[in-house]
C-alpha atoms as a PDB file:
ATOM      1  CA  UNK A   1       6.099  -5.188   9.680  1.00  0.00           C
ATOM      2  CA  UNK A   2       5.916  -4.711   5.959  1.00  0.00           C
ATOM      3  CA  UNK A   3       8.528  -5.918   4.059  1.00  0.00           C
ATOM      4  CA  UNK A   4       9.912  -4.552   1.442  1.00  0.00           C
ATOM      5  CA  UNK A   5      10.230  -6.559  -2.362  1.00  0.00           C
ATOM      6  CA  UNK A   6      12.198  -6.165  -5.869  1.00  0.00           C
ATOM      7  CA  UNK A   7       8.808  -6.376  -7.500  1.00  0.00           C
ATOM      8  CA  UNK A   8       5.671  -4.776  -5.507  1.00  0.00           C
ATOM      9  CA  UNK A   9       3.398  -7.643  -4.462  1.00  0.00           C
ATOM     10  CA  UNK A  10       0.074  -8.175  -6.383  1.00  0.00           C
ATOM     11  CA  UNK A  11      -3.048  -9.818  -5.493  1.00  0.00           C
ATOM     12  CA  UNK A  12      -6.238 -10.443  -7.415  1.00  0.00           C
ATOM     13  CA  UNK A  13      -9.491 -11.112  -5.151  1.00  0.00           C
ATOM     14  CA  UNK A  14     -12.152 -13.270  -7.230  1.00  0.00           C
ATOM     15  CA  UNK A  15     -15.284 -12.305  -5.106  1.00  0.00           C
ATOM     16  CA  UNK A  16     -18.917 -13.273  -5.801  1.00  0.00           C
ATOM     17  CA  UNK A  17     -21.646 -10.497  -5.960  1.00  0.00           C
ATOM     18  CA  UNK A  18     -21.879  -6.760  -6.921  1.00  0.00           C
ATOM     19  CA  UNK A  19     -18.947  -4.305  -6.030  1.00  0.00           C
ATOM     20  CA  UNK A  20     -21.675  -2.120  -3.844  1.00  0.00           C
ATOM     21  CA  UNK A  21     -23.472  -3.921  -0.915  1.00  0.00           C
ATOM     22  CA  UNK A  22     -21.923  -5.867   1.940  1.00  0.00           C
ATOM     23  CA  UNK A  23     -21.763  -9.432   0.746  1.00  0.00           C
ATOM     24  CA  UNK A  24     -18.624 -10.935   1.332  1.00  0.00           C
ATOM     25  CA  UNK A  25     -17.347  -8.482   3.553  1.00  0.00           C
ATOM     26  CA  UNK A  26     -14.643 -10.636   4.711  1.00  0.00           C
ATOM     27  CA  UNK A  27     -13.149 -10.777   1.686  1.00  0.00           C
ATOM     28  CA  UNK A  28     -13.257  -6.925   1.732  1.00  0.00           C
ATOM     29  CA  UNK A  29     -11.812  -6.602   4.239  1.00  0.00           C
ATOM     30  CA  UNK A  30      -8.844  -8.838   3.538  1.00  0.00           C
ATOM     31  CA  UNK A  31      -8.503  -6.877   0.719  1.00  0.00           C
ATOM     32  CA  UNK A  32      -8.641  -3.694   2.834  1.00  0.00           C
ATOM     33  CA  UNK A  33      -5.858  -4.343   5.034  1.00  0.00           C
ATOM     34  CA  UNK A  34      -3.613  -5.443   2.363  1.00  0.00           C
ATOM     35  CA  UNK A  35      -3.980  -2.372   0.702  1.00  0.00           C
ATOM     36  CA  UNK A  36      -3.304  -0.486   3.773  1.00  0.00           C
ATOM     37  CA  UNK A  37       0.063  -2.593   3.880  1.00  0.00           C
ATOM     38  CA  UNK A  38       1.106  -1.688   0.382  1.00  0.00           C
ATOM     39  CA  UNK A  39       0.413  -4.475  -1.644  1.00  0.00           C
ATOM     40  CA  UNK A  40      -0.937  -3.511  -5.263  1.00  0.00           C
ATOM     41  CA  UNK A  41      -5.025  -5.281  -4.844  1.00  0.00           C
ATOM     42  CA  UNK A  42      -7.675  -5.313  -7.443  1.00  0.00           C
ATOM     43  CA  UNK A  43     -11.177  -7.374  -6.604  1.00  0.00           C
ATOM     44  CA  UNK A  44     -12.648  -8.544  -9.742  1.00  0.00           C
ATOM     45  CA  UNK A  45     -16.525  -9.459  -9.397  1.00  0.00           C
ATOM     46  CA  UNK A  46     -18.448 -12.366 -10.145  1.00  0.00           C
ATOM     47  CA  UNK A  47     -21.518 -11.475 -11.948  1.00  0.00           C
ATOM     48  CA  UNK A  48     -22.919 -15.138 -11.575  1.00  0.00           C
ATOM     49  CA  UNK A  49     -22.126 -18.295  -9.370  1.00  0.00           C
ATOM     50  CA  UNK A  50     -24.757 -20.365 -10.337  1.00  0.00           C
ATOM     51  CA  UNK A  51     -25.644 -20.055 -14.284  1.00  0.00           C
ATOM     52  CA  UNK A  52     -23.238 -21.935 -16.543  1.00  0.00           C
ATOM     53  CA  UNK A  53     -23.387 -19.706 -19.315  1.00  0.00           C
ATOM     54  CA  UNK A  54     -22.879 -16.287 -17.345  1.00  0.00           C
ATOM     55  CA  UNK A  55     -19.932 -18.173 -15.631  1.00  0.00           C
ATOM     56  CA  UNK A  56     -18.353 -18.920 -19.174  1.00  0.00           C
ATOM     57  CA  UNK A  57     -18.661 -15.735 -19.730  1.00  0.00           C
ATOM     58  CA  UNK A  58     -17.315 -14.829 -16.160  1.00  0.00           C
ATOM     59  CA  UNK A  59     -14.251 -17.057 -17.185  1.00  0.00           C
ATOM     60  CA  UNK A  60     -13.024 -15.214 -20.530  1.00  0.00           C
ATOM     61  CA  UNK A  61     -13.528 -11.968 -18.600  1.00  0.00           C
ATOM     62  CA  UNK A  62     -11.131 -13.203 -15.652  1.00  0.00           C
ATOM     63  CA  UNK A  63      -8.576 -14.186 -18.617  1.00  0.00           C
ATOM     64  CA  UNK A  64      -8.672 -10.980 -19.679  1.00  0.00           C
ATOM     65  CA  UNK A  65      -8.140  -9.201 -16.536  1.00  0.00           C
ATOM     66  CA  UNK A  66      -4.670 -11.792 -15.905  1.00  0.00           C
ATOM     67  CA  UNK A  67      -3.409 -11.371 -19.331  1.00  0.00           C
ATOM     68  CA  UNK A  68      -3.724  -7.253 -19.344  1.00  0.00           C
ATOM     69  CA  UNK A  69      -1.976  -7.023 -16.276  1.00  0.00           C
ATOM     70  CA  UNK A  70       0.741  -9.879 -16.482  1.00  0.00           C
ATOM     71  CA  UNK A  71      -0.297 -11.733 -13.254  1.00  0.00           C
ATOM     72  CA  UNK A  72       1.799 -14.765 -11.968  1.00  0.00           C
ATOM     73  CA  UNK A  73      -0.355 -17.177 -10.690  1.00  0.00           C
END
């Protein structure tokens, strides 16, 4: 049952790794299915988990992504 809202549903998927490959599959597949529903989804990719300076980086580039596109968190 998908229901039906004033302002289309969107969701932003933080997920670790490259965009090719099958790490964290479950999350692509969560994303998957929620597209298939009709909800608006965009993943955005961590380049880094691990190196504090790449995850700085990884921080301002998330900012950017919420600000361009108005998300309510």
């Amino acid at each position: 049952m998908t229901a039906t809202l004033a302002t289309p549903l969107r969701v932003l998927f933080v997920i670790p790794g490259e965009a090719e490959g099958n790490s964290m599959i479950f999350a692509r597949r969560q994303a998957g299915g929620l597209k298939r529903e009709g909800v608006a989804v965009e993943c955005f990719y961590l380049r880094s988990r691990t190196s504090p300076a790449l995850l700085l980086r990884e921080y301002f580039r998330l900012r950017g992504r919420i600000d361009r596109k108005s998300t309510r968190l």
